[in-house]
C-alpha atoms as a PDB file:
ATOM      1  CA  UNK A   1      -0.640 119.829 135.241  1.00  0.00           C
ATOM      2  CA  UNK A   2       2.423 117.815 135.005  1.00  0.00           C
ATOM      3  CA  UNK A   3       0.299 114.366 134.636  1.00  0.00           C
ATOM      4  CA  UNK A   4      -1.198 115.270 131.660  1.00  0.00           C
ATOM      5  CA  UNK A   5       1.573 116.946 129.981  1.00  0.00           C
ATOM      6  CA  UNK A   6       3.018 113.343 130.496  1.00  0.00           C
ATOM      7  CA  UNK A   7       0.452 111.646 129.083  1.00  0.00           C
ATOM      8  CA  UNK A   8       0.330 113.757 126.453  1.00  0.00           C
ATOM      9  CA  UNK A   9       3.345 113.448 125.393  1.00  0.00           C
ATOM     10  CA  UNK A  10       3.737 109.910 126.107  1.00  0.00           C
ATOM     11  CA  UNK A  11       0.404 109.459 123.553  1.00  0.00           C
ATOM     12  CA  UNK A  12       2.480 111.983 121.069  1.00  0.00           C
ATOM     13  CA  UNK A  13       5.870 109.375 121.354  1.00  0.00           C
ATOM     14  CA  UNK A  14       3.683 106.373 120.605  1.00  0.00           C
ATOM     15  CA  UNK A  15       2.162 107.904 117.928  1.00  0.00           C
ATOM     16  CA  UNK A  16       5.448 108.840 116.301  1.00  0.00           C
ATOM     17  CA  UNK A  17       6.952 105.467 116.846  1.00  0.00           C
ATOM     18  CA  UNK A  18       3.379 103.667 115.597  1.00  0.00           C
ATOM     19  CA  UNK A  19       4.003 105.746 112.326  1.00  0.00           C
ATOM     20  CA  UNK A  20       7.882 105.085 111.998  1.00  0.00           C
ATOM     21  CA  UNK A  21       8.791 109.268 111.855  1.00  0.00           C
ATOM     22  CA  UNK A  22      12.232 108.752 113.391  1.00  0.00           C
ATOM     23  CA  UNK A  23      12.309 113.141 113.069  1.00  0.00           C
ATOM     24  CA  UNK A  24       8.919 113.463 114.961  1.00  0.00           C
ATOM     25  CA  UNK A  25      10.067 110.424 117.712  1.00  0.00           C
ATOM     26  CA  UNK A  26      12.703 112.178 118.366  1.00  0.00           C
ATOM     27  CA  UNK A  27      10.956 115.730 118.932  1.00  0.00           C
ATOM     28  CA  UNK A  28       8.765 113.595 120.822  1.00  0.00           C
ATOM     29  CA  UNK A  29      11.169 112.619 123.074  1.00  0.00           C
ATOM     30  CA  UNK A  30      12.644 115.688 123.493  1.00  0.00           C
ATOM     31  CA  UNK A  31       9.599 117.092 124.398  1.00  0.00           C
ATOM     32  CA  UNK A  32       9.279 114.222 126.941  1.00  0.00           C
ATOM     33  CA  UNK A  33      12.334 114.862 128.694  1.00  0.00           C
ATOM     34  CA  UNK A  34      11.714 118.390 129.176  1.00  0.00           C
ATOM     35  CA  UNK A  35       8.068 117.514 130.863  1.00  0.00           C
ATOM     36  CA  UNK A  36       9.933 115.180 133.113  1.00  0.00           C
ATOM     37  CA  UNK A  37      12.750 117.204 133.916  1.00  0.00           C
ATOM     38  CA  UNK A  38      10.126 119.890 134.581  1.00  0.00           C
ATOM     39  CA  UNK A  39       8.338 116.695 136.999  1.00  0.00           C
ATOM     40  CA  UNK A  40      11.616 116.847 139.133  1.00  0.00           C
ATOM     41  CA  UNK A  41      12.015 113.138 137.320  1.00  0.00           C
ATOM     42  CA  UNK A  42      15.493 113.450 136.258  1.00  0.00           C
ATOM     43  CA  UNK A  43      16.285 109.864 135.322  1.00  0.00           C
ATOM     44  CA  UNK A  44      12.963 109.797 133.468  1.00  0.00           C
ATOM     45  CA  UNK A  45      14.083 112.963 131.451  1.00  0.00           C
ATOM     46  CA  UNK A  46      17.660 111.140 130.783  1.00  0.00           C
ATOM     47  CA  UNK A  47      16.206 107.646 129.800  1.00  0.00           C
ATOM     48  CA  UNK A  48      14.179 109.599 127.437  1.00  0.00           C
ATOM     49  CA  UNK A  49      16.885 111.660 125.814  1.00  0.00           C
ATOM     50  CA  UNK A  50      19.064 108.816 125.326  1.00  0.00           C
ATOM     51  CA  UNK A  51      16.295 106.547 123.511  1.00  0.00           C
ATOM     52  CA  UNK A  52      16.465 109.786 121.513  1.00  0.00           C
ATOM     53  CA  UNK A  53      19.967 110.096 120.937  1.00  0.00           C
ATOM     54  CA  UNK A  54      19.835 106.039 119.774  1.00  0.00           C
ATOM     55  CA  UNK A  55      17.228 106.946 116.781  1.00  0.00           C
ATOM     56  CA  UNK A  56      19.640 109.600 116.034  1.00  0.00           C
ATOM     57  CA  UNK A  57      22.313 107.215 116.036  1.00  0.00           C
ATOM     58  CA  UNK A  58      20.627 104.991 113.996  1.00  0.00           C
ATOM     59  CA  UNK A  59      18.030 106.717 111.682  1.00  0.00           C
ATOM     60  CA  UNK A  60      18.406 110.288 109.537  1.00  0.00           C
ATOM     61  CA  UNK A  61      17.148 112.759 111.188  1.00  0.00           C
ATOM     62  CA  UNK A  62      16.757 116.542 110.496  1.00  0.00           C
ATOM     63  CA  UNK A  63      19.179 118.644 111.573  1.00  0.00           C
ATOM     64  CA  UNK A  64      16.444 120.596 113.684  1.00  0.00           C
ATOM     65  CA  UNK A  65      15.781 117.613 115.553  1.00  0.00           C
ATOM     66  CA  UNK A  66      19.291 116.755 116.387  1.00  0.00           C
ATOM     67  CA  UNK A  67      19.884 120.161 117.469  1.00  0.00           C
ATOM     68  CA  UNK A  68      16.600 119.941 119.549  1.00  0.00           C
ATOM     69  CA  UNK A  69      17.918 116.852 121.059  1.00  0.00           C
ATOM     70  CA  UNK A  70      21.830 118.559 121.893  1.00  0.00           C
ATOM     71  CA  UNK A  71      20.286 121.246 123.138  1.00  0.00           C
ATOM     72  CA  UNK A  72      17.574 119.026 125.893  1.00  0.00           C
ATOM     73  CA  UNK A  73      21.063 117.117 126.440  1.00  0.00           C
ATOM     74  CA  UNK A  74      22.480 119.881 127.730  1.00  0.00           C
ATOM     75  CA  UNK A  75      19.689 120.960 130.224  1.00  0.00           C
ATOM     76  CA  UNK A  76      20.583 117.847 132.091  1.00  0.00           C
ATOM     77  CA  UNK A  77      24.155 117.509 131.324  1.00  0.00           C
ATOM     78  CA  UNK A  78      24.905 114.951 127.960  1.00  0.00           C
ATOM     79  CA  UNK A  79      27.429 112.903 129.917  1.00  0.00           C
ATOM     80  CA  UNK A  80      24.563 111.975 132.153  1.00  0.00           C
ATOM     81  CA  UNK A  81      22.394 111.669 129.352  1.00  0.00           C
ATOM     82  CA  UNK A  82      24.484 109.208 127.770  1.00  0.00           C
ATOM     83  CA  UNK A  83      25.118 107.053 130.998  1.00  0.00           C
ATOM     84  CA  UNK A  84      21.449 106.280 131.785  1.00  0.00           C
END
């Protein structure tokens, strides 16, 4: 169950990148981490989060998908997060 909920995912983060939706990449993402963290894949669910946190950084984003994003960081702890 977990393999395809990562490749579906995976499929929904290229296709948000492919169509430059920094809001929906970052959902994406979000959604990501939580399948991975879900895995047991911790540093998977981090590296994803933080990609996130850089289009955040760098892009406007909705203020639903920033508080998406705060709220995945703090599933696995933002400091981690933010150190991956």
């Amino acid at each position: 169950a977990f393999v395809e909920a990562k490749a579906l995912h995976v499929r929904a983060t290229a296709l948000a990148e492919a169509a430059a939706r920094p809001r929906l990449l970052v959902l994406a993402l979000v959604f990501l981490a939580d399948v991975e963290l879900a895995s047991g894949d911790r540093a998977a669910a981090r590296s994803a989060l933080v990609r996130a946190r850089e289009i955040v950084v760098d892009e406007p984003v909705a203020a639903f998908a920033v508080r998406s994003l705060e709220d995945a960081e703090g599933r696995i702890g933002r400091a981690a997060a933010r150190s991956a």
